[in-house]
N, C-alpha and C. Protein backbone atom coordinates (compact mmCIF):
# COMPACT_ATOMS: atom_id res chain seq x y z
N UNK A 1 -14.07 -16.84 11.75
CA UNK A 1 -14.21 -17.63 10.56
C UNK A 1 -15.59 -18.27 10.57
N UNK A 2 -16.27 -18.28 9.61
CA UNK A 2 -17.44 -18.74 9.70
C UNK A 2 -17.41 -20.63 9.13
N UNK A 3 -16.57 -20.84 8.47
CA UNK A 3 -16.55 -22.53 8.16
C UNK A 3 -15.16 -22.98 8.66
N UNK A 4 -14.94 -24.34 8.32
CA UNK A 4 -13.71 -24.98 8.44
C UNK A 4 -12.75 -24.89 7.28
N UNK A 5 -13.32 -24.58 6.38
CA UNK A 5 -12.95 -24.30 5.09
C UNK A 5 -12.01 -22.63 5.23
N UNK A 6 -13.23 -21.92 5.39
CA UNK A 6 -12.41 -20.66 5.64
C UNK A 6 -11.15 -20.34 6.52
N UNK A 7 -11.22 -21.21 7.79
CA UNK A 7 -9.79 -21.20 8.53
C UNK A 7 -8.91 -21.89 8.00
N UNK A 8 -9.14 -23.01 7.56
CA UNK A 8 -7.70 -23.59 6.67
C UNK A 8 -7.54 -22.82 5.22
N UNK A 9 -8.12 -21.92 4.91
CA UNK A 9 -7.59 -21.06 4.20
C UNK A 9 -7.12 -20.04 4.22
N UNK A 10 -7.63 -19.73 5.48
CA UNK A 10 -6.28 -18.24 6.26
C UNK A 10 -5.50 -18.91 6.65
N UNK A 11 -5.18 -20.29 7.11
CA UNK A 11 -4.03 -20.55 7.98
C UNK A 11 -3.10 -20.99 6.82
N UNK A 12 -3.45 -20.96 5.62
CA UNK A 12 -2.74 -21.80 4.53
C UNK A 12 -1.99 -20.40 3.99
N UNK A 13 -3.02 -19.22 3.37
CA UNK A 13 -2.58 -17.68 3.29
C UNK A 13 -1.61 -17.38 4.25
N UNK A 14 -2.03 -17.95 5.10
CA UNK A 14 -0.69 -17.32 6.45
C UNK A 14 0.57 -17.96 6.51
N UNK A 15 0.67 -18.86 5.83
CA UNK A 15 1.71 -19.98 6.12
C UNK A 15 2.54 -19.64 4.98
N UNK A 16 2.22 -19.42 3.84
CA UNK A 16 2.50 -19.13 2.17
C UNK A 16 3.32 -17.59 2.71
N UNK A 17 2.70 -17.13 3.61
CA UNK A 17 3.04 -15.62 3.68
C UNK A 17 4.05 -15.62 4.20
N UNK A 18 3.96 -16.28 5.44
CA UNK A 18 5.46 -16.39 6.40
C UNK A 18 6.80 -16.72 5.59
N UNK A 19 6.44 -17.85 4.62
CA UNK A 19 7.63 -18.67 3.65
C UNK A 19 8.08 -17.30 3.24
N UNK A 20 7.79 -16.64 2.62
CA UNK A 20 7.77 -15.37 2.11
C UNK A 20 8.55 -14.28 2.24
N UNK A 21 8.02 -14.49 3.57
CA UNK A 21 8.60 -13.08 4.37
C UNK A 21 9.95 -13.52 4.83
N UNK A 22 10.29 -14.79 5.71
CA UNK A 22 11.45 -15.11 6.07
C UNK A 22 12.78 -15.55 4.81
N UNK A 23 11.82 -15.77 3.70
CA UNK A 23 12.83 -15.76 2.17
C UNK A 23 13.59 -14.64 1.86
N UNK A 24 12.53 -13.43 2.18
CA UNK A 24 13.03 -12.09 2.07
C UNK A 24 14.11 -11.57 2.78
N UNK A 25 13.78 -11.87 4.37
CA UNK A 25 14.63 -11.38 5.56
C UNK A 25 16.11 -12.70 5.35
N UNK A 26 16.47 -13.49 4.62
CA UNK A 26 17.34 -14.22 4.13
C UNK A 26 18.25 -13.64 3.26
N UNK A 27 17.54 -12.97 2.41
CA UNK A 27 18.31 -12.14 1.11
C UNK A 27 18.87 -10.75 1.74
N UNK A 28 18.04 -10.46 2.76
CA UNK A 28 18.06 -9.20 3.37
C UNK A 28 19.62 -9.62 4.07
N UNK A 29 19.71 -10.52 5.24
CA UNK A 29 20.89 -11.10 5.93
C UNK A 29 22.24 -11.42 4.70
N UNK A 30 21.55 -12.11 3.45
CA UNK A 30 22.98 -12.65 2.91
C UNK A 30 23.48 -11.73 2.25
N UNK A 31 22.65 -10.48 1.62
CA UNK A 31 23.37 -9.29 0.88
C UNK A 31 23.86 -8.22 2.34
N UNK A 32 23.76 -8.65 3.41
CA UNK A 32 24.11 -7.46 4.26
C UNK A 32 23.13 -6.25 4.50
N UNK A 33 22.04 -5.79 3.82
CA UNK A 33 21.02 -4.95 3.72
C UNK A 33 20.29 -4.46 4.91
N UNK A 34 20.16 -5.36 5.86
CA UNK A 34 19.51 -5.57 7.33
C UNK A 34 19.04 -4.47 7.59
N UNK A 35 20.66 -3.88 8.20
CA UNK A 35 20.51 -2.56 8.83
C UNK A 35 20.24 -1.18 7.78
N UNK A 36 19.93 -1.27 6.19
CA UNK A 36 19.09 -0.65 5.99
C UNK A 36 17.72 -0.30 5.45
N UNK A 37 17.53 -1.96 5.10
CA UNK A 37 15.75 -1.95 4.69
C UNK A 37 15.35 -3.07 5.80
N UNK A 38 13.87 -3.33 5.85
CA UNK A 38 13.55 -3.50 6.67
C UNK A 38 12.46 -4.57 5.74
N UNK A 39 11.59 -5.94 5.79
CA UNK A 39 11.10 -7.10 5.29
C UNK A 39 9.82 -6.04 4.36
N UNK A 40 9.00 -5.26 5.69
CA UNK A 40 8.44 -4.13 5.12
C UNK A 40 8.37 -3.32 4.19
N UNK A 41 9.95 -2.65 4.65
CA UNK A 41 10.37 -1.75 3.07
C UNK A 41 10.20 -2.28 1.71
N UNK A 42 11.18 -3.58 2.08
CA UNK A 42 11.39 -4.32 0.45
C UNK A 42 9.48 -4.14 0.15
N UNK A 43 8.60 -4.94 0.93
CA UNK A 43 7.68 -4.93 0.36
C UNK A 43 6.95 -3.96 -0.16
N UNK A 44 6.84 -2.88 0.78
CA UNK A 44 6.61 -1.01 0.32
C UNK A 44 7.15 -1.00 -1.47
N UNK A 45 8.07 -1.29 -1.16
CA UNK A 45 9.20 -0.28 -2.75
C UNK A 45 8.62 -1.74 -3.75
N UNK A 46 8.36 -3.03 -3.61
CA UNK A 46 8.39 -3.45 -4.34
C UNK A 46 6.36 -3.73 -4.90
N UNK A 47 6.01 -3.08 -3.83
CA UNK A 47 4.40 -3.11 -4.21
C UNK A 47 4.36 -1.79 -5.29
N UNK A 48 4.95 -1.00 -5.67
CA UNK A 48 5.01 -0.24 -6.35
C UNK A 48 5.12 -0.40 -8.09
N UNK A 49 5.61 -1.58 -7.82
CA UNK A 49 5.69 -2.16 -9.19
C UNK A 49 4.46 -2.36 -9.99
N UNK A 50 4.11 -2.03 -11.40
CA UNK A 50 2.91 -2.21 -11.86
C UNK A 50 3.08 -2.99 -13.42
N UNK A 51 2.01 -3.39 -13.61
CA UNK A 51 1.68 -3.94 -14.70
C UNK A 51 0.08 -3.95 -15.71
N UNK A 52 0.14 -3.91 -16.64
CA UNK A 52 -0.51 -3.07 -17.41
C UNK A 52 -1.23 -3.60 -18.79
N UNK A 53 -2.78 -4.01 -18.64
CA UNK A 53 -2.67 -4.84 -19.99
C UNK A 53 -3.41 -4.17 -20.73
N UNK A 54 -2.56 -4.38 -22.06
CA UNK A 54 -2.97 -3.43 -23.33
C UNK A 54 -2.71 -4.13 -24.83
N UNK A 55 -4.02 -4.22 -25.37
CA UNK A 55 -4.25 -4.57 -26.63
C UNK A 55 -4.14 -6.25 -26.17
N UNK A 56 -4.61 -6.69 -25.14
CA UNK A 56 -4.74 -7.91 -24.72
C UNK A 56 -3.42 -8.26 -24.50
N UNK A 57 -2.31 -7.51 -24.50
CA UNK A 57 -1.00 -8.13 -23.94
C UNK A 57 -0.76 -7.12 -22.42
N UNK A 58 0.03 -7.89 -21.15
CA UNK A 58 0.86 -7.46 -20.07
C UNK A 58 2.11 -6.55 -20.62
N UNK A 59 1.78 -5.53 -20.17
CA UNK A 59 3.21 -5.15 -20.46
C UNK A 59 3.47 -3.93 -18.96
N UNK A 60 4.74 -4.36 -18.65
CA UNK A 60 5.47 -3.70 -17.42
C UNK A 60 5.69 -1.77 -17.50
N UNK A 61 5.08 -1.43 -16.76
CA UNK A 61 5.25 -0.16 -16.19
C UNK A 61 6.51 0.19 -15.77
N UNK A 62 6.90 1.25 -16.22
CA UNK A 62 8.03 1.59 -15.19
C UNK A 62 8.02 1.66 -13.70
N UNK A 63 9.51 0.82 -13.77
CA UNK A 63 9.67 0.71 -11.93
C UNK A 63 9.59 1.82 -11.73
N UNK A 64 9.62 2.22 -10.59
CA UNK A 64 9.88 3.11 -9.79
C UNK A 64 11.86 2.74 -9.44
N UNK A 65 12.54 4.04 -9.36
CA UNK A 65 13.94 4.19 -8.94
C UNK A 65 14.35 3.09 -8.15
N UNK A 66 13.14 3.41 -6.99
CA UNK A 66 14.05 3.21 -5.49
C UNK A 66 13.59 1.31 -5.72
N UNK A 67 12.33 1.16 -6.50
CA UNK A 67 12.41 -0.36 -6.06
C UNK A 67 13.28 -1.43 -7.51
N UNK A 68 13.64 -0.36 -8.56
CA UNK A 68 14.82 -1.05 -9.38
C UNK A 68 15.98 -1.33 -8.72
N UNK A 69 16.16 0.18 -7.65
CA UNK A 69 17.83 -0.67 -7.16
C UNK A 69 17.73 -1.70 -6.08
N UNK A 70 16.67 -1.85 -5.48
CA UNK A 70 16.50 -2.75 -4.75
C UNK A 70 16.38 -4.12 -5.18
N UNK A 71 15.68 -4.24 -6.51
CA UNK A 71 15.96 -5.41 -6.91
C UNK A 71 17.47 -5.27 -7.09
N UNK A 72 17.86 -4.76 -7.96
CA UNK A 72 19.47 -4.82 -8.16
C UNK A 72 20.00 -5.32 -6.76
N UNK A 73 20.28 -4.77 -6.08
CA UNK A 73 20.80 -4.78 -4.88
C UNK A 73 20.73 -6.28 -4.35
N UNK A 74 19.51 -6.78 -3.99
CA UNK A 74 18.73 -8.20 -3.49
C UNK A 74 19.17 -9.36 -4.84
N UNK A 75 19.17 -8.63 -6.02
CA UNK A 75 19.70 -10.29 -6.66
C UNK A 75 18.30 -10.69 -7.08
N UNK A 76 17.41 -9.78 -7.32
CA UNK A 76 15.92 -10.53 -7.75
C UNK A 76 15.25 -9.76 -8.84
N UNK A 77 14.43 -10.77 -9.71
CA UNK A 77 14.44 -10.26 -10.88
C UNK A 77 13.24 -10.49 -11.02
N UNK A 78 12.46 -9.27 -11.10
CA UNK A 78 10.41 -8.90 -11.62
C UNK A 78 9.93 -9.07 -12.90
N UNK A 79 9.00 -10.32 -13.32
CA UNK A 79 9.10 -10.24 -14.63
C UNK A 79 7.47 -10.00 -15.36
């Protein structure tokens, strides 16, 4: 890190991230899912998601299959 500034801003990125990740691996435990996605996966299938701006408005891309049923599945909703 070259300032003091810059490390409390990875350590802040890092901290935001963790909340994150262990929110995920929560949903993962309370729907039962564990043993077949992985904190990773969800994130894999759900980086797939796109969005798209046109004529100065956002408008949503089609999911992809595998990361619609996953939302389904998890109880979480991409907007």
């Amino acid at each position: 890190m070259r300032s003091n500034v810059g490390l409390e801003s990875w350590m802040f990125l890092n901290y935001i991230s963790l909340i994150y990740y262990y929110r995920i691996y929560q949903k993962l435990v309370m729907k039962k899912l564990l043993d077949r996605y992985s904190v990773s996966d969800v994130l894999l299938h759900l980086s797939k998601i796109r969005r798209a701006r046109v004529s100065g408005h956002w408008m949503d891309l089609e999911k992809p299959k595998q990361a619609r049923m996953l939302c389904e599945k998890l109880g979480i909703h991409i907007t």
